[in-house]
PDB file of N, CA and C in Angstrom:
ATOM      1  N   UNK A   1      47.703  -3.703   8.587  1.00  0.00           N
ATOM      2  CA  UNK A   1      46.994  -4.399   9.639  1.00  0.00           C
ATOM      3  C   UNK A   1      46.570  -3.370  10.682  1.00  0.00           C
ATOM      4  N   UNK A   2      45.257  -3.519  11.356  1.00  0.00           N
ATOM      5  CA  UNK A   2      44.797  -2.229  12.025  1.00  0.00           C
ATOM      6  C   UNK A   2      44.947  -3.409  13.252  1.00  0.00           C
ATOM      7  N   UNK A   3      45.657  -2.518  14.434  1.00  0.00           N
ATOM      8  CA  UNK A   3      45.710  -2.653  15.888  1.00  0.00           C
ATOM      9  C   UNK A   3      45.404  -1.616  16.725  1.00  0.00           C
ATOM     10  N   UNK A   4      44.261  -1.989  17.617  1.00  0.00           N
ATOM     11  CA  UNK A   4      44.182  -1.178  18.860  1.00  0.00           C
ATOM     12  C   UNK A   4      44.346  -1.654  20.176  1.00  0.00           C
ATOM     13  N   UNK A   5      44.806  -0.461  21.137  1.00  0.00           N
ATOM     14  CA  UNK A   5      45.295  -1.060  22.603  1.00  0.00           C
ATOM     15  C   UNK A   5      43.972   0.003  22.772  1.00  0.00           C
ATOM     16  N   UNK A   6      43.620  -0.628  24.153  1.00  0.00           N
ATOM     17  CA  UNK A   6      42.082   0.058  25.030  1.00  0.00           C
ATOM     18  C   UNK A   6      42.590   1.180  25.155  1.00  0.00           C
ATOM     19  N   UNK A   7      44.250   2.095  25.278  1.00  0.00           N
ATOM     20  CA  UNK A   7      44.390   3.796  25.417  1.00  0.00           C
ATOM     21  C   UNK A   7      44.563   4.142  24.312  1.00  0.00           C
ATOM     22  N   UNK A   8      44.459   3.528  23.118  1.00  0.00           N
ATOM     23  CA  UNK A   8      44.372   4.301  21.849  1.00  0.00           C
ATOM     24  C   UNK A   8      43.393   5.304  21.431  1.00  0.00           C
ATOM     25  N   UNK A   9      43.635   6.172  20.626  1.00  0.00           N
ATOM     26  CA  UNK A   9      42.352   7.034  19.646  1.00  0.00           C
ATOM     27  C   UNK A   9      41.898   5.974  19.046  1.00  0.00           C
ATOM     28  N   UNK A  10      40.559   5.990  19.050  1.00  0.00           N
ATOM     29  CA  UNK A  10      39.415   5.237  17.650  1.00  0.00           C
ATOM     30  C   UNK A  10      39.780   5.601  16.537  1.00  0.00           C
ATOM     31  N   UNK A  11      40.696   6.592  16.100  1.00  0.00           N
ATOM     32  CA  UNK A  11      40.696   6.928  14.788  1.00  0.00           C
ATOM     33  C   UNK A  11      42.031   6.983  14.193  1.00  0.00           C
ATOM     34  N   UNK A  12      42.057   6.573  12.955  1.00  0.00           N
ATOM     35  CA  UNK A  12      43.400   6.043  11.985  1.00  0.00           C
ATOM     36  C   UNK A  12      43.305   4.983  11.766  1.00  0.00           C
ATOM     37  N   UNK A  13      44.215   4.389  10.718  1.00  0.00           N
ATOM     38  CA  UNK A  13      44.451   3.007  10.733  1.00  0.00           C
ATOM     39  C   UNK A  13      46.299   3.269  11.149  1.00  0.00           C
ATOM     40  N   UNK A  14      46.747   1.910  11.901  1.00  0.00           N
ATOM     41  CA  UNK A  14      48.280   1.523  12.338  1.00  0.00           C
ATOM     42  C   UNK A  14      48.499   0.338  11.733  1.00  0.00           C
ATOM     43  N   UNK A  15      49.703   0.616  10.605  1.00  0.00           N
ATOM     44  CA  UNK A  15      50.401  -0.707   9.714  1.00  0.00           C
ATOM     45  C   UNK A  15      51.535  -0.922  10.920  1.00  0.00           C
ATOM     46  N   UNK A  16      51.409  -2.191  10.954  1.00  0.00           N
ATOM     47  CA  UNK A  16      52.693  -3.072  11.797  1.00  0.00           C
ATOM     48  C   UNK A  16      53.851  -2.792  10.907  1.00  0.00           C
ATOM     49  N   UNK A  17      55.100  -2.512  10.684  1.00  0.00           N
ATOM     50  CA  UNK A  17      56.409  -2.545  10.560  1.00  0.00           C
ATOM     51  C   UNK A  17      57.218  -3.543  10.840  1.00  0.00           C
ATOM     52  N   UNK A  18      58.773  -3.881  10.502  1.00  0.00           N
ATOM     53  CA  UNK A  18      59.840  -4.624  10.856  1.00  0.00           C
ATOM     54  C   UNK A  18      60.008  -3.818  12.256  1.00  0.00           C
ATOM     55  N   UNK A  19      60.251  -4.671  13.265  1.00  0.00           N
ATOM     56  CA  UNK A  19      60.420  -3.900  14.226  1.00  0.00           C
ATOM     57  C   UNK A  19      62.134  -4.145  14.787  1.00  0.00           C
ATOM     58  N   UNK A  20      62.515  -5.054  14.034  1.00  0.00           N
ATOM     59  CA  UNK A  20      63.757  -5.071  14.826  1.00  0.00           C
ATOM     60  C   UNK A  20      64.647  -4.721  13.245  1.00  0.00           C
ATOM     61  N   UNK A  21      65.852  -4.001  13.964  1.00  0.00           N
ATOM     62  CA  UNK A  21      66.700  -3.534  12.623  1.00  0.00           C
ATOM     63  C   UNK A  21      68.075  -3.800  13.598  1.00  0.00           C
ATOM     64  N   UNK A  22      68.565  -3.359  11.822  1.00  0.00           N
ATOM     65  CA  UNK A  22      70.541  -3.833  12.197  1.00  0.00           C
ATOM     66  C   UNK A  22      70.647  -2.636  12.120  1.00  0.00           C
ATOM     67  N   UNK A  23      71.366  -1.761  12.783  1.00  0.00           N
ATOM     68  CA  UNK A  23      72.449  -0.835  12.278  1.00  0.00           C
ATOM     69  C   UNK A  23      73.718  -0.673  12.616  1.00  0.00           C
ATOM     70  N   UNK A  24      74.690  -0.999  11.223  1.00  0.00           N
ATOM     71  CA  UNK A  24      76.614  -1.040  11.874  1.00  0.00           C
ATOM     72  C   UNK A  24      76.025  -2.184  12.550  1.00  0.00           C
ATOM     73  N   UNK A  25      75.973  -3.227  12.208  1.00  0.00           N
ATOM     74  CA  UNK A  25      76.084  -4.937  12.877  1.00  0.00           C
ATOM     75  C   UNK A  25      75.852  -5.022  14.114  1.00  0.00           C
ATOM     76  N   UNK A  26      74.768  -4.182  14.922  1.00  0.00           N
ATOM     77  CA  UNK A  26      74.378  -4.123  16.095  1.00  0.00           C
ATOM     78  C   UNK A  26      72.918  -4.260  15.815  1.00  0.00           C
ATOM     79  N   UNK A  27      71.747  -4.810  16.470  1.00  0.00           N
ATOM     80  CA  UNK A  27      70.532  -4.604  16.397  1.00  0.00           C
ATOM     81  C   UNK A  27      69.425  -3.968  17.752  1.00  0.00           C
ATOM     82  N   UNK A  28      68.296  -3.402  16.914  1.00  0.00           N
ATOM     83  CA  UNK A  28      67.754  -2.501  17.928  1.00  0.00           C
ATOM     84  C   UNK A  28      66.272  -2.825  17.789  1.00  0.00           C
ATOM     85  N   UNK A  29      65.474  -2.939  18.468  1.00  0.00           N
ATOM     86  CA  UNK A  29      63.628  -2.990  18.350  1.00  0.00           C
ATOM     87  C   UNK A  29      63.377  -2.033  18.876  1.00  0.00           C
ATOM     88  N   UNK A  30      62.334  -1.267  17.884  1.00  0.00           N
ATOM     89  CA  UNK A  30      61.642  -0.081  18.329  1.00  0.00           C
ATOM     90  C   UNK A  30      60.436  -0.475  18.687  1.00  0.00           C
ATOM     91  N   UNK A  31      59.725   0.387  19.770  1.00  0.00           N
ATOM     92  CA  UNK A  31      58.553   0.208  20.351  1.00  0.00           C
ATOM     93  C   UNK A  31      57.296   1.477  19.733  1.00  0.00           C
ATOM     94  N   UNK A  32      56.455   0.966  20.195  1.00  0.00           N
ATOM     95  CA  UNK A  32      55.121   1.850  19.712  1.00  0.00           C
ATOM     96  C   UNK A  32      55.135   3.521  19.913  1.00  0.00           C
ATOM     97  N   UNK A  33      55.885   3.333  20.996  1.00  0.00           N
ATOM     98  CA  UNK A  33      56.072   4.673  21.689  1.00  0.00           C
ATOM     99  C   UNK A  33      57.153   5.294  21.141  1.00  0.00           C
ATOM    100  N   UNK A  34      57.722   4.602  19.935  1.00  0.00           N
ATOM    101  CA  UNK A  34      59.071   5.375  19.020  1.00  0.00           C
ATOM    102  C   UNK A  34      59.946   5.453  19.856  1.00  0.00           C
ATOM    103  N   UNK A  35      60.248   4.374  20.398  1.00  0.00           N
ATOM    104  CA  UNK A  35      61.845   4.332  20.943  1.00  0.00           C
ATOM    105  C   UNK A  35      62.529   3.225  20.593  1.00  0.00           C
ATOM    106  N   UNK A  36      63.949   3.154  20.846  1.00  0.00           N
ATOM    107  CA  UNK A  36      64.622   2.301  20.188  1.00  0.00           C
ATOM    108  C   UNK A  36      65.226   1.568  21.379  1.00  0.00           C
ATOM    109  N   UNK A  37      65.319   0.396  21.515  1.00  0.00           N
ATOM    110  CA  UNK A  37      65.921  -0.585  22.231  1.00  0.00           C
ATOM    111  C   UNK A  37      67.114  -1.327  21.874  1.00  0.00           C
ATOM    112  N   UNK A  38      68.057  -1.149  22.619  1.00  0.00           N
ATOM    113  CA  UNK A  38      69.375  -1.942  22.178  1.00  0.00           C
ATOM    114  C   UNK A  38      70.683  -1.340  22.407  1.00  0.00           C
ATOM    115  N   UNK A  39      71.752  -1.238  22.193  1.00  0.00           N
ATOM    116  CA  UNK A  39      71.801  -2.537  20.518  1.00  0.00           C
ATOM    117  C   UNK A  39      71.966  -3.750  21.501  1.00  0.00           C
ATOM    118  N   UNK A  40      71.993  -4.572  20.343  1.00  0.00           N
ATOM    119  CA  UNK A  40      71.966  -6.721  21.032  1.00  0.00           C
ATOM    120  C   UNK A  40      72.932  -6.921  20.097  1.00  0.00           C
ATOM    121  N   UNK A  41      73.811  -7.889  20.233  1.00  0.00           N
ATOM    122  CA  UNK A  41      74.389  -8.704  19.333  1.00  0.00           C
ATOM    123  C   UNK A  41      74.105  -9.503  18.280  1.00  0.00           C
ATOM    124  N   UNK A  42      72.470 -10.211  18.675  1.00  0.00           N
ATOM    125  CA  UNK A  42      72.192 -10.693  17.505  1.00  0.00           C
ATOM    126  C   UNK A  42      70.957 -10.613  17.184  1.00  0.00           C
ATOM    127  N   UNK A  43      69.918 -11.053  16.514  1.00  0.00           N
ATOM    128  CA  UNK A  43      69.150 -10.246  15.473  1.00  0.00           C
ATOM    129  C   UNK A  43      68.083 -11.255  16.566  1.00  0.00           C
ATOM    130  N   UNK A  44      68.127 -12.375  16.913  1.00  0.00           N
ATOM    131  CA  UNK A  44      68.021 -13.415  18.182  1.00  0.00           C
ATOM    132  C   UNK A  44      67.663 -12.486  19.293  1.00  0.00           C
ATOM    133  N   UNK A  45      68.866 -12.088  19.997  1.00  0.00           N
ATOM    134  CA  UNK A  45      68.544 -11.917  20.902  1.00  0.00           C
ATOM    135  C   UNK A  45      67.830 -10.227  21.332  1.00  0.00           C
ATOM    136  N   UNK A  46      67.400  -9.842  19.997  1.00  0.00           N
ATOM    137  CA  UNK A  46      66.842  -8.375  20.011  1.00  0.00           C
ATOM    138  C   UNK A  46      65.417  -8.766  20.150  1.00  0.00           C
ATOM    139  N   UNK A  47      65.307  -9.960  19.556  1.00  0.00           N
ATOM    140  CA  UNK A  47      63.242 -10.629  19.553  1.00  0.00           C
ATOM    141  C   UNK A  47      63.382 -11.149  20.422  1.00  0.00           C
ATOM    142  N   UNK A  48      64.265 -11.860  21.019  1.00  0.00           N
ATOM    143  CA  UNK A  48      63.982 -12.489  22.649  1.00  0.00           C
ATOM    144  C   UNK A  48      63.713 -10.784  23.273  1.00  0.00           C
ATOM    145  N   UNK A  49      64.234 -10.086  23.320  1.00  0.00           N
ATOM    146  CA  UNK A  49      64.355  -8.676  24.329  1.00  0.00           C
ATOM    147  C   UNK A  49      62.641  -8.308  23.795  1.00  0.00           C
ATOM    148  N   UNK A  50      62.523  -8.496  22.798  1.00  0.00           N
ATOM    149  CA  UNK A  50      61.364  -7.772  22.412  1.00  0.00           C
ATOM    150  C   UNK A  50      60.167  -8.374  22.883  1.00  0.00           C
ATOM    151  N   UNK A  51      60.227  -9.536  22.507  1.00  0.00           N
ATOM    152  CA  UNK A  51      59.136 -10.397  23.428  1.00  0.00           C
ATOM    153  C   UNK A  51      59.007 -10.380  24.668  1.00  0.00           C
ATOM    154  N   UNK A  52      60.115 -10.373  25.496  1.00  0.00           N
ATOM    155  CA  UNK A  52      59.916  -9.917  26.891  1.00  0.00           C
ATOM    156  C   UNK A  52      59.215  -8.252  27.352  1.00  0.00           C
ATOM    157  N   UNK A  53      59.637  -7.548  26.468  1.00  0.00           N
ATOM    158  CA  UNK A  53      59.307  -6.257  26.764  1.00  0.00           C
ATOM    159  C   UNK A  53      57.616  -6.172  26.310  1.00  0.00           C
ATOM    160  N   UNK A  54      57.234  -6.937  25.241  1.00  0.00           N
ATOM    161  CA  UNK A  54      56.091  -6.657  25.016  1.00  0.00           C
ATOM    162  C   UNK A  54      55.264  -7.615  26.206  1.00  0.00           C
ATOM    163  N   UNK A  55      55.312  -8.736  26.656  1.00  0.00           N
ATOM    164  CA  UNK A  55      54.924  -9.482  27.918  1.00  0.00           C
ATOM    165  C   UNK A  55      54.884  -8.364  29.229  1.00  0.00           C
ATOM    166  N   UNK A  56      56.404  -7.623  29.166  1.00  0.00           N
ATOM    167  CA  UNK A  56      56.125  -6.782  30.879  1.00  0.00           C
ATOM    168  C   UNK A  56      54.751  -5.238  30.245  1.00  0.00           C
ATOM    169  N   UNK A  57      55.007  -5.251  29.223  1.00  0.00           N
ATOM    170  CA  UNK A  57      53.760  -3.665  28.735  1.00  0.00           C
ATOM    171  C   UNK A  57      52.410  -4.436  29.058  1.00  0.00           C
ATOM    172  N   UNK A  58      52.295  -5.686  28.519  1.00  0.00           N
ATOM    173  CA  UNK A  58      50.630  -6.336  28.625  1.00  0.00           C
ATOM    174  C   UNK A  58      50.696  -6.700  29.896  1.00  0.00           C
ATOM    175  N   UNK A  59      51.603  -7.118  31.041  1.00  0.00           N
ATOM    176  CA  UNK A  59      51.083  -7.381  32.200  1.00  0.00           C
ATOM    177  C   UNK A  59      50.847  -5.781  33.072  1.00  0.00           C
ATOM    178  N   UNK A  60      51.360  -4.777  32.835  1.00  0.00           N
ATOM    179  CA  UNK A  60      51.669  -3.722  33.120  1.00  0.00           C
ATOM    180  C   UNK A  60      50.221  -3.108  32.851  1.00  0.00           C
ATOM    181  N   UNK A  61      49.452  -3.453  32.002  1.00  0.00           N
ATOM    182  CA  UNK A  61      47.948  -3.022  31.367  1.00  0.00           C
ATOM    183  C   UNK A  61      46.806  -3.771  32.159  1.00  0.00           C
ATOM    184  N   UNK A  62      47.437  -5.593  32.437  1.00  0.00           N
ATOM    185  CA  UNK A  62      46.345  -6.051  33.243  1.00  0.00           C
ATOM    186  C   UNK A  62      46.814  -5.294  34.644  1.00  0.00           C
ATOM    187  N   UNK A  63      47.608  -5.187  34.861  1.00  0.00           N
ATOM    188  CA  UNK A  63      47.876  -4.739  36.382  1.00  0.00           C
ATOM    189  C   UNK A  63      47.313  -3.041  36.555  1.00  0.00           C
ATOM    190  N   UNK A  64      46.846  -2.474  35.884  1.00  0.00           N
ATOM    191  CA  UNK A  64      45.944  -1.051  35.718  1.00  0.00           C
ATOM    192  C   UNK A  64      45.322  -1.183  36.075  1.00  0.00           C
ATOM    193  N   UNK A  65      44.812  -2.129  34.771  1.00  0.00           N
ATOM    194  CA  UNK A  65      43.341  -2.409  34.917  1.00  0.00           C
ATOM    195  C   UNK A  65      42.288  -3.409  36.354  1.00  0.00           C
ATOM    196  N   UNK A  66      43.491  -3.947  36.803  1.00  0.00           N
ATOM    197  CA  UNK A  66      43.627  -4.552  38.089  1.00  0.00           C
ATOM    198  C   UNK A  66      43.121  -3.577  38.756  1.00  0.00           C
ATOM    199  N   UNK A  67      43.742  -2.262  39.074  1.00  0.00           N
ATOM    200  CA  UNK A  67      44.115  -1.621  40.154  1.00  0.00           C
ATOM    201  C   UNK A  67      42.615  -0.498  40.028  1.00  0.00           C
ATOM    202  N   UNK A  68      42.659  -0.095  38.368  1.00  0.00           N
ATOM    203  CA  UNK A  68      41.353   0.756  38.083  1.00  0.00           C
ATOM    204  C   UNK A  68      39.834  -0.330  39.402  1.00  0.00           C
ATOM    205  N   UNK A  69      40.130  -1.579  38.921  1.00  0.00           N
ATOM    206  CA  UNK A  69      38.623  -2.225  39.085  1.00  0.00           C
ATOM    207  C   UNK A  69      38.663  -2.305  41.396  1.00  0.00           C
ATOM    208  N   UNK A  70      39.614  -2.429  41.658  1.00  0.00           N
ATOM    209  CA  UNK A  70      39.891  -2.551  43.203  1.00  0.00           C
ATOM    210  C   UNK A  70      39.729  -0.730  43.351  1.00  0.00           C
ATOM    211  N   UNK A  71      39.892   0.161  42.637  1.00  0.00           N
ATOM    212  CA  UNK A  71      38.917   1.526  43.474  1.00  0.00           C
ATOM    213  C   UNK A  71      37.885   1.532  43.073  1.00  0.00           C
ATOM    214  N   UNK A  72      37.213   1.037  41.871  1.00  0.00           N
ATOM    215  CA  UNK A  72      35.925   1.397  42.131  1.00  0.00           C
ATOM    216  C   UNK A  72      35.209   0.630  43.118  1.00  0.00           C
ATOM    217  N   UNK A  73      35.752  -0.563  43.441  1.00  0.00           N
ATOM    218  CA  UNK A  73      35.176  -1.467  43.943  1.00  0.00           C
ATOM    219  C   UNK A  73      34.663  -0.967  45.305  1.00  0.00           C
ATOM    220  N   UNK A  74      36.446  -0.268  46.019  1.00  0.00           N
ATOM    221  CA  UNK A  74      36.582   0.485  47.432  1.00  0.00           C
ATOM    222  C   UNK A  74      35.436   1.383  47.070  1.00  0.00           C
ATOM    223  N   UNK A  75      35.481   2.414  46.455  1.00  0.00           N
ATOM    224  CA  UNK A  75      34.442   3.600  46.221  1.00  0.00           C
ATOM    225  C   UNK A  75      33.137   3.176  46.435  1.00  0.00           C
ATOM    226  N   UNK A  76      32.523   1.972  45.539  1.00  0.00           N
ATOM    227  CA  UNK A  76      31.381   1.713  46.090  1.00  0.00           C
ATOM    228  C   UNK A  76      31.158   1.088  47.542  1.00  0.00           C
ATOM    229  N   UNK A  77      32.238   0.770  48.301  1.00  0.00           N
ATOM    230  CA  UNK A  77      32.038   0.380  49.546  1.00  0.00           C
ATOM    231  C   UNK A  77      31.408   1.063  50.403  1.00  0.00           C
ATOM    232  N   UNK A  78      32.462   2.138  50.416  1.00  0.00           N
ATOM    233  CA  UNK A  78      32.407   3.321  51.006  1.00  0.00           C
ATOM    234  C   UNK A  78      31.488   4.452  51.238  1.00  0.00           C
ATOM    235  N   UNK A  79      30.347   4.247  49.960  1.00  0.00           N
ATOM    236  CA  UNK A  79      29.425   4.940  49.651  1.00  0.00           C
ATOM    237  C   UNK A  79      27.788   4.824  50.865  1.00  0.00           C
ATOM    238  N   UNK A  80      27.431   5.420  51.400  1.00  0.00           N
ATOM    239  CA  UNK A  80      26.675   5.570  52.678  1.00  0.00           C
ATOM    240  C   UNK A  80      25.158   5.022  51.605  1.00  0.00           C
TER     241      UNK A  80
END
């Protein structure tokens, strides 16, 4: 499956993966950025963690992009 985020390269294709794993009866979700999250107790509450974490990254992107569009906005104010 090909996914892009707006700071990606145009180029490659990205296969989605299992993202949450057990290891030694603990579980962990890795993120895009190759890190590992955890451990959780249950396999539950590693996709609850994960879903939240992927919710605070996408509000974290509108809130950029928020912030990108309020300077240009200032910039053109400002402009004589």
């Amino acid at each position: 499956m090909y996914c892009r985020r707006s700071c990606d390269d145009d180029h490659g294709t990205h296969y989605r993966t299992q993202r949450v794993n057990c290891v030694d009866g603990e579980y962990f979700f890795a993120t895009r950025e190759s890190r590992w999250h955890g451990p959780f107790f249950t396999r539950e509450d590693a996709e609850h963690q994960l879903a939240l974490y992927v919710h605070r990254m996408q509000r974290a992107e509108q809130g950029a992009h928020f912030g990108q569009q309020l300077a240009a906005q200032a910039a053109l104010s400002h402009k004589p």
